[in-house]
N, C-alpha and C. Protein backbone atom coordinates (compact mmCIF):
# COMPACT_ATOMS: atom_id res chain seq x y z
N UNK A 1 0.86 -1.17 0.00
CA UNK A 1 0.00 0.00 0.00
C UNK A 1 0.91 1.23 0.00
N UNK A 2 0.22 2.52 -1.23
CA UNK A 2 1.19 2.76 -0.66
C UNK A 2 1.53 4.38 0.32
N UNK A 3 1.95 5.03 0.68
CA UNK A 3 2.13 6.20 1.64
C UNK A 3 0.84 6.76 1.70
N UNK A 4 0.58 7.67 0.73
CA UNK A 4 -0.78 8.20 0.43
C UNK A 4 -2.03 7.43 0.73
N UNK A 5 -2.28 5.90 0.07
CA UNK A 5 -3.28 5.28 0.56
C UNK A 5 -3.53 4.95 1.96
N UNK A 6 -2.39 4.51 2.67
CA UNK A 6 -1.99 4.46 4.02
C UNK A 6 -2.69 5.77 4.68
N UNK A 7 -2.08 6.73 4.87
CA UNK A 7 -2.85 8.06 4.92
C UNK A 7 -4.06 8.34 5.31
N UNK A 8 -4.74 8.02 3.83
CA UNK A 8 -5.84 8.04 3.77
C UNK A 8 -7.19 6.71 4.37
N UNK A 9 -6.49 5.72 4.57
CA UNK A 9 -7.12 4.33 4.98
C UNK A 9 -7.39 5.44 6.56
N UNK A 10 -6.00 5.60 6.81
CA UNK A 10 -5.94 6.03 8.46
C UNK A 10 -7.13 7.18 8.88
N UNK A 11 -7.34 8.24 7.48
CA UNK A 11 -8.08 9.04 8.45
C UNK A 11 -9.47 8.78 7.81
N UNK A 12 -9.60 7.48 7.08
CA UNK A 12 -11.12 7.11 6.88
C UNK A 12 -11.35 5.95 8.18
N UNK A 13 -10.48 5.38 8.54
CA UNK A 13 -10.93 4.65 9.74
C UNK A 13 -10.97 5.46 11.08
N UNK A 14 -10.28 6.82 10.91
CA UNK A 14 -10.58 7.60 12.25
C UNK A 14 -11.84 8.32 11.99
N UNK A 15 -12.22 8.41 11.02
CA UNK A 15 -13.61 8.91 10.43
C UNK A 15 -15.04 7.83 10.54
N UNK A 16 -14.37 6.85 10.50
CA UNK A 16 -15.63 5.56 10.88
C UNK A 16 -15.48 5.07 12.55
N UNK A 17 -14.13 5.28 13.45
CA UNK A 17 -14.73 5.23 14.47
C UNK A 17 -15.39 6.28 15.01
N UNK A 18 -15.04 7.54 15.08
CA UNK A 18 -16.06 8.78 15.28
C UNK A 18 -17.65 8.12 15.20
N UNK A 19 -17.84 8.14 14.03
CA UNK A 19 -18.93 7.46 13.27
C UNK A 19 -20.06 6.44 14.69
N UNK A 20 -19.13 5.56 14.74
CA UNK A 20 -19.25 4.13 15.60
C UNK A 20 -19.39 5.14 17.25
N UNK A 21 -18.72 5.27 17.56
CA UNK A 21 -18.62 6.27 18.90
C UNK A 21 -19.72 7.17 19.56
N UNK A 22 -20.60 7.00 18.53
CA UNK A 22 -21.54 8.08 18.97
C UNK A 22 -22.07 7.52 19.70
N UNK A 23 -23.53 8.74 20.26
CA UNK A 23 -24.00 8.07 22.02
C UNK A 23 -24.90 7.30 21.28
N UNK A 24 -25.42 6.68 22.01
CA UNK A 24 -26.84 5.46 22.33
C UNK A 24 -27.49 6.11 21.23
N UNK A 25 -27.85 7.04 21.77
CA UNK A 25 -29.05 7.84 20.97
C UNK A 25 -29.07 8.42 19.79
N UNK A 26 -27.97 8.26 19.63
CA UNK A 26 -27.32 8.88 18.15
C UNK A 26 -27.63 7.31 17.26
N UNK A 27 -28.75 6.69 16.00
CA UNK A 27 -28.36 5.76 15.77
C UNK A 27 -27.93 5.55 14.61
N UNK A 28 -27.55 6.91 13.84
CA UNK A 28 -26.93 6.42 12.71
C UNK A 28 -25.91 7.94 12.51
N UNK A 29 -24.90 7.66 11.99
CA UNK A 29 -23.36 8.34 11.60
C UNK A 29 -22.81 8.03 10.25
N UNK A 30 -22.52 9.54 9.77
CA UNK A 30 -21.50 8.96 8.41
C UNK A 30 -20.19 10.04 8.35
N UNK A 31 -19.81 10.16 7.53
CA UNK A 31 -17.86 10.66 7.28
C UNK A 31 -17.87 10.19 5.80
N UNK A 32 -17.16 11.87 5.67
CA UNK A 32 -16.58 11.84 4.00
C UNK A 32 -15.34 12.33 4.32
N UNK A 33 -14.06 12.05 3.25
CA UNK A 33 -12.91 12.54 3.31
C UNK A 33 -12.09 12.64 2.48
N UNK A 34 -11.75 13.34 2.00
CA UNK A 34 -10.60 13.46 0.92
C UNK A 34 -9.27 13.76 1.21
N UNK A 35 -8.32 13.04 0.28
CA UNK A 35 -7.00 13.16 0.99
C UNK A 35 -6.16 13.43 -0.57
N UNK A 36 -5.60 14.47 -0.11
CA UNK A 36 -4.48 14.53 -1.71
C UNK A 36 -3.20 14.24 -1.11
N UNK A 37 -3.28 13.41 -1.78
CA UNK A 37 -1.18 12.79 -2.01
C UNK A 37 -0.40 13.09 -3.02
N UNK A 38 0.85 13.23 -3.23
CA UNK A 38 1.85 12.79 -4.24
C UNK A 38 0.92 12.04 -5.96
N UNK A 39 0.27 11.00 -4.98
CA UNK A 39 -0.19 10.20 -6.10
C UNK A 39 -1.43 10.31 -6.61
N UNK A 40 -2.19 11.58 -5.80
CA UNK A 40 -3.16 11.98 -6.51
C UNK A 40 -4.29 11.92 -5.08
N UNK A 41 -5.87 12.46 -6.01
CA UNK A 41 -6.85 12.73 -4.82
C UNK A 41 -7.74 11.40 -4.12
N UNK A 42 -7.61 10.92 -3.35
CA UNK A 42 -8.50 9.93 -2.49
C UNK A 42 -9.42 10.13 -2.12
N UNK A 43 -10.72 9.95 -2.73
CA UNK A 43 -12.41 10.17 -1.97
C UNK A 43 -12.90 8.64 -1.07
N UNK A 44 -13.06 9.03 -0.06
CA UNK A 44 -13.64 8.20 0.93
C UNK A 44 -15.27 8.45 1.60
N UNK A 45 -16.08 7.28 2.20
CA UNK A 45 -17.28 7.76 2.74
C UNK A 45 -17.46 6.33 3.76
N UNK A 46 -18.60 6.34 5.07
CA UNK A 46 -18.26 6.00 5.74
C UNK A 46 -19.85 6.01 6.31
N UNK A 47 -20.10 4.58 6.48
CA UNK A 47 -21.80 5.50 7.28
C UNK A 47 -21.50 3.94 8.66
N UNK A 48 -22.36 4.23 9.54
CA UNK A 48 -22.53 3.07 10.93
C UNK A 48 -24.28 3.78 10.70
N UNK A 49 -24.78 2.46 11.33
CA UNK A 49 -26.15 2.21 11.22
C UNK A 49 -26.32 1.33 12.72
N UNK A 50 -26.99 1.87 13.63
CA UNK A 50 -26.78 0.72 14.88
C UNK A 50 -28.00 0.64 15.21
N UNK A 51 -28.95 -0.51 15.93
CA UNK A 51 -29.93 -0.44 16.02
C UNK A 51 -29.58 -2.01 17.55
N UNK A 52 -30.60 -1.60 18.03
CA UNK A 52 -30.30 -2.53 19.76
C UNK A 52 -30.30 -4.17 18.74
N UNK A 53 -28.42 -4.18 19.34
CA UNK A 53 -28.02 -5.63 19.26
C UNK A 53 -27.54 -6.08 17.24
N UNK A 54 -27.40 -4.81 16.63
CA UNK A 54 -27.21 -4.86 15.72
C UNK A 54 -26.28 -3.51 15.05
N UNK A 55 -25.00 -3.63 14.33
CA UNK A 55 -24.22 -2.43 13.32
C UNK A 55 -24.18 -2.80 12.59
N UNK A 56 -24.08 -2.06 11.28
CA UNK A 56 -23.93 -1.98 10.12
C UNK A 56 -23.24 -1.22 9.62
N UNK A 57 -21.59 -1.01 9.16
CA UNK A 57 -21.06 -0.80 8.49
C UNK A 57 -20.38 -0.32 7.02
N UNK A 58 -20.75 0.72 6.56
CA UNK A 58 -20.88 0.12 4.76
C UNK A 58 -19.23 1.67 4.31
N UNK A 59 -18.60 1.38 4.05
CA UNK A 59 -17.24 2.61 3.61
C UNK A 59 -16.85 1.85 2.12
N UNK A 60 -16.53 3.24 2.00
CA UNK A 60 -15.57 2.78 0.14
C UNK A 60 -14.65 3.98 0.17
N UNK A 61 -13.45 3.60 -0.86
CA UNK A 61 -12.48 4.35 -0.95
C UNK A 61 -12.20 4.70 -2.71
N UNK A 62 -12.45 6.20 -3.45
CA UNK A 62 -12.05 5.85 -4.55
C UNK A 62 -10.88 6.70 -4.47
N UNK A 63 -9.92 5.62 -5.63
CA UNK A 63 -8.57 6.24 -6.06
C UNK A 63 -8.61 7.11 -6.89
N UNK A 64 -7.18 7.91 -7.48
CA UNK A 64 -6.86 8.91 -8.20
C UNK A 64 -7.30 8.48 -10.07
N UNK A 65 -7.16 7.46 -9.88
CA UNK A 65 -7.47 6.29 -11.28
C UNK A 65 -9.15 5.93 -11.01
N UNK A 66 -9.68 6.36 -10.21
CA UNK A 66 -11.45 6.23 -10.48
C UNK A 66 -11.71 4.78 -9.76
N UNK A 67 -10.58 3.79 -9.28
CA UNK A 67 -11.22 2.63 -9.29
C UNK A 67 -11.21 2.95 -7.56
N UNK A 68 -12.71 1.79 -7.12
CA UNK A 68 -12.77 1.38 -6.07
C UNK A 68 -12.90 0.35 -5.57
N UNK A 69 -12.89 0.50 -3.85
CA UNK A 69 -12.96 -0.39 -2.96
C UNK A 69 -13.87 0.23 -2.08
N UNK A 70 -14.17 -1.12 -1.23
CA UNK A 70 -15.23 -1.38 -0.62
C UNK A 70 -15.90 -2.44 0.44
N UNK A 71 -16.17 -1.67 1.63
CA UNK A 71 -16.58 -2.84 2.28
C UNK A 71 -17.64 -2.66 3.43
N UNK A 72 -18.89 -3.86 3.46
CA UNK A 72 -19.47 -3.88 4.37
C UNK A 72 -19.92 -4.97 5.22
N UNK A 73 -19.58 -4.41 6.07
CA UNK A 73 -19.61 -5.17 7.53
C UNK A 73 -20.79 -5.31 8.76
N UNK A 74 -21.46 -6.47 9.11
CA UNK A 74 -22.31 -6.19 10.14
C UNK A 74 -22.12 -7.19 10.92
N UNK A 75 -22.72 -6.94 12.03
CA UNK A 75 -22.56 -7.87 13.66
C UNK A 75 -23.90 -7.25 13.67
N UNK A 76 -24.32 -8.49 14.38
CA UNK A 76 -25.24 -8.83 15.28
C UNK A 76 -24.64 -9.67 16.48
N UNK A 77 -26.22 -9.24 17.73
CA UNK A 77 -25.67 -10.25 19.13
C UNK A 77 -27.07 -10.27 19.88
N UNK A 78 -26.66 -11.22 20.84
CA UNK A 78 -27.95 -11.11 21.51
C UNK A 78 -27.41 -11.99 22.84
N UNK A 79 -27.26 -10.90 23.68
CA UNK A 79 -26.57 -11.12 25.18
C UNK A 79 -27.32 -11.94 25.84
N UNK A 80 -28.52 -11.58 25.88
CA UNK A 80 -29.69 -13.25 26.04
C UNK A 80 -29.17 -14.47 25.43
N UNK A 81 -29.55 -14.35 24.52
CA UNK A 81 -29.27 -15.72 24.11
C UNK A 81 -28.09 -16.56 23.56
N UNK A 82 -26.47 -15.49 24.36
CA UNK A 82 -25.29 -15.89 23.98
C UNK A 82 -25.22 -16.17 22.53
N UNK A 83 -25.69 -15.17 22.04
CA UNK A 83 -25.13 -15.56 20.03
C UNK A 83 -24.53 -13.96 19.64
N UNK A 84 -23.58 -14.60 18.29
CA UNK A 84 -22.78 -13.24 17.61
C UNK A 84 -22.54 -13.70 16.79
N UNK A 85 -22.53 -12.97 15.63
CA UNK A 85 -22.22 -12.74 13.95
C UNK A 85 -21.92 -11.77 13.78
N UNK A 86 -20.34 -12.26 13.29
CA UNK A 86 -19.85 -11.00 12.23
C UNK A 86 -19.53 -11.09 10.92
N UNK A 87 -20.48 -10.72 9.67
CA UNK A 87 -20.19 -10.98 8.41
C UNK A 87 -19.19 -9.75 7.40
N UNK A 88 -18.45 -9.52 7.10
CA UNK A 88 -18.03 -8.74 6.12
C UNK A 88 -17.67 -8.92 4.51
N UNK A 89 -17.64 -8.26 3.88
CA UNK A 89 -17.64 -8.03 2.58
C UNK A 89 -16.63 -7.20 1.75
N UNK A 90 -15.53 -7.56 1.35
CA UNK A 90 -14.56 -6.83 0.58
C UNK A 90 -14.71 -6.63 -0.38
N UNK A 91 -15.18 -5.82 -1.38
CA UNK A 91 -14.99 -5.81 -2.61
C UNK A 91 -13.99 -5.09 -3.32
N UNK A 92 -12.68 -5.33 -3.77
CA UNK A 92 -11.46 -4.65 -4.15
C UNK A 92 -11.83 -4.20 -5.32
N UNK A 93 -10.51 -3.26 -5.60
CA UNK A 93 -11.19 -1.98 -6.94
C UNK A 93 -11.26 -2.96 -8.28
N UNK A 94 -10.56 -4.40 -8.36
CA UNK A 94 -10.71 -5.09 -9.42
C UNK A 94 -11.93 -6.47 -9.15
N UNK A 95 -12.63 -6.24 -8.71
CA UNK A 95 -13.64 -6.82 -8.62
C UNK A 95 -13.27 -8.08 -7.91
N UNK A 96 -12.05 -8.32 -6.87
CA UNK A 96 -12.65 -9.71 -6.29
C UNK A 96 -13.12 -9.46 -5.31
N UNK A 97 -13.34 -10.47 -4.54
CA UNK A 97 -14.37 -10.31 -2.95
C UNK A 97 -13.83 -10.91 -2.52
N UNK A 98 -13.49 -10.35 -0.92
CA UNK A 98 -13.21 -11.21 -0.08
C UNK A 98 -14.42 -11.47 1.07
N UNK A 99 -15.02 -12.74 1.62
CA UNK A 99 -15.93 -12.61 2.76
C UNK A 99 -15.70 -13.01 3.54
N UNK A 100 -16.11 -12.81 4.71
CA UNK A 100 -15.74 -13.45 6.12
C UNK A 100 -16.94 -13.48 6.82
N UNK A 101 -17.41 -14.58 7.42
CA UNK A 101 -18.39 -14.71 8.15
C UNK A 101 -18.08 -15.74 9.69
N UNK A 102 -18.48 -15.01 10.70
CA UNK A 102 -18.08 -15.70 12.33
C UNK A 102 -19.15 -15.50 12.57
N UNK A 103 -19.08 -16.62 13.71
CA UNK A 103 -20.56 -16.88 14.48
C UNK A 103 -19.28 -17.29 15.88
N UNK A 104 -20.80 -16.93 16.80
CA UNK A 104 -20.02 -17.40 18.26
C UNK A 104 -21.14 -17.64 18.85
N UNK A 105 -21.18 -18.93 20.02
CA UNK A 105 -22.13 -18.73 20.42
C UNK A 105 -21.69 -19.57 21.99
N UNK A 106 -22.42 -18.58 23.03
CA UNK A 106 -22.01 -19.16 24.68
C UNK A 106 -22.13 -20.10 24.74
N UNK A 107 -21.37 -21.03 25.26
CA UNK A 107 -21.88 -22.47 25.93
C UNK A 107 -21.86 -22.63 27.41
N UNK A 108 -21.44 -21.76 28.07
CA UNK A 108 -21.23 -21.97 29.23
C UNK A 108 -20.67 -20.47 29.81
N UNK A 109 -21.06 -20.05 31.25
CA UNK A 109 -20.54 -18.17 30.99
C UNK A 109 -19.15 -18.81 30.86
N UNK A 110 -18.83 -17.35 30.27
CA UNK A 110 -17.62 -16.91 29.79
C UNK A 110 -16.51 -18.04 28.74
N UNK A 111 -17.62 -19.29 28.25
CA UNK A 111 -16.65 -19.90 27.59
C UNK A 111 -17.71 -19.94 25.88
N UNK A 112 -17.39 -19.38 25.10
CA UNK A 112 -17.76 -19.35 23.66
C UNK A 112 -17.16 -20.35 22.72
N UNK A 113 -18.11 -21.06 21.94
CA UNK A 113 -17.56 -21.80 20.84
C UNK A 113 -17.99 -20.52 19.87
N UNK A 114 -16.73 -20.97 18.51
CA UNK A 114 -16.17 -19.53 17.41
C UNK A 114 -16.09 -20.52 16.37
N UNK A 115 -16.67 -20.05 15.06
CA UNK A 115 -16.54 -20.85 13.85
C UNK A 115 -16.69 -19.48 12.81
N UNK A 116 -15.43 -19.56 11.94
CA UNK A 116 -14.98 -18.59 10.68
C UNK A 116 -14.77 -18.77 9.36
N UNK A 117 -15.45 -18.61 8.73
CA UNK A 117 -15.54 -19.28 7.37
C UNK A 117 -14.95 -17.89 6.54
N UNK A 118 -14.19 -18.37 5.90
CA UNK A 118 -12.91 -17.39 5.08
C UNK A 118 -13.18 -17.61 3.37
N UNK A 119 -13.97 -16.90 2.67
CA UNK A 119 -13.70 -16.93 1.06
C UNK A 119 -12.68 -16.16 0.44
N UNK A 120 -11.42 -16.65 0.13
CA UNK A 120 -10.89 -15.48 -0.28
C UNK A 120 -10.59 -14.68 -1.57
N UNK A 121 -9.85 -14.13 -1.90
CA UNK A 121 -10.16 -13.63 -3.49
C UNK A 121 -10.18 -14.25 -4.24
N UNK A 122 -9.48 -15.61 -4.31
CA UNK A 122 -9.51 -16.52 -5.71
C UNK A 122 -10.48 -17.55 -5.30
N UNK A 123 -11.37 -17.32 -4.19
CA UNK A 123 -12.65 -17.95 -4.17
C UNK A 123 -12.79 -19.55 -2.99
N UNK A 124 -10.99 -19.57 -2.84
CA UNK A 124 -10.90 -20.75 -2.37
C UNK A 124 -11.50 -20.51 -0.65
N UNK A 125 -12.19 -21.42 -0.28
CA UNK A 125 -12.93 -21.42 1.33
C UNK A 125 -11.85 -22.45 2.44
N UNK A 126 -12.11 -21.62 3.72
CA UNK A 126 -11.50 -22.17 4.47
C UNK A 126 -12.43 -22.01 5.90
N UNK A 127 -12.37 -23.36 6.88
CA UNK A 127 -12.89 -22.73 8.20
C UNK A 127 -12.47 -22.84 9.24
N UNK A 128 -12.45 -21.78 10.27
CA UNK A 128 -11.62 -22.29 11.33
C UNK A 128 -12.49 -22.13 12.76
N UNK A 129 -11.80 -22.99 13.32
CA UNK A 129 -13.12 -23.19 14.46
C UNK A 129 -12.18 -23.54 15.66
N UNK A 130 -12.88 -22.43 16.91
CA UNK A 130 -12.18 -23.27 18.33
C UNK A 130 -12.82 -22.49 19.35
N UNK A 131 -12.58 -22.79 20.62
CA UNK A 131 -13.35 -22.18 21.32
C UNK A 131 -12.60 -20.69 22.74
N UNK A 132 -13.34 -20.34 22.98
CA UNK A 132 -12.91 -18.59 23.34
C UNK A 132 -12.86 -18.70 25.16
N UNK A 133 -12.32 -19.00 25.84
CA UNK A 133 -12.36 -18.57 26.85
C UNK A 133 -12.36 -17.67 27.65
N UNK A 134 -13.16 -16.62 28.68
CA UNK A 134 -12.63 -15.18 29.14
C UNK A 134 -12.40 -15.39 30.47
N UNK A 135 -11.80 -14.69 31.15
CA UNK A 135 -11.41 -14.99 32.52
C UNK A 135 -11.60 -13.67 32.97
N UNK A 136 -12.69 -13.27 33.64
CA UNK A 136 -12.61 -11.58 34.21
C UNK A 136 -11.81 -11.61 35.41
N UNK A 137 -10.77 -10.88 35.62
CA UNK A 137 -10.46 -10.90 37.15
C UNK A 137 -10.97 -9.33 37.51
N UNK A 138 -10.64 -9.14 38.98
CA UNK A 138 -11.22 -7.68 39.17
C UNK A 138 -10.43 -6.65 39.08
């Protein structure tokens, strides 16, 4: 990646946690940003969508050459009923996709079984699975 994109990744992800950060009551946030480099102008955008026990994610980045990227991301949970999903969506400026989809779900307090299913750009799938232990001390 390179200087400029770097850059610019950085102050579109400080632009999407802002976004994410807001209060309770705030339930939806977005961020635009432009960044000129060396290698030309970077347009970015950025929205969070939160709703009880659910975000939604959706940002893209276009380059100095017009092409983009893109990605959206959501989680869900439900503290009741010990479950979580996090799905995301890459779409790079040459059209492959990358997806990722996790699930977790309590089995016992503080011990979670985790299963991750990985598509990656050339399509090939992978899954990985194990389980999460937390240990709160005080």
């Amino acid at each position: 990646m390179t200087q400029g994109r770097a850059l610019f990744m950085a102050a579109l992800i400080a632009a999407s946690a802002f976004a994410a950060a807001a209060p309770a009551e705030a339930r939806a946030r977005s961020a635009t940003a432009t960044v000129q480099t060396q290698h030309g102008t970077y347009q970015g955008q950025s929205s969070v969508q939160r709703t009880h026990g659910q975000r939604t994610r959706r940002a893209s980045v276009v380059g100095p050459n017009g092409a983009e990227t893109s990605i959206h991301d959501q989680r869900t949970w439900n503290a009741q009923a010990g479950t979580y999903s996090h799905d995301r969506t890459r779409v790079f400026a040459n059209g492959d996709t990358r997806i990722v989809d996790a699930d977790a779900v309590r089995t016992a307090p503080g011990v979670w079984s985790a299963e991750r299913t990985i598509t990656g750009r050339n399509g090939q799938t992978r899954t990985q699975t194990g389980t999460i232990v937390i240990d709160r001390t005080p």
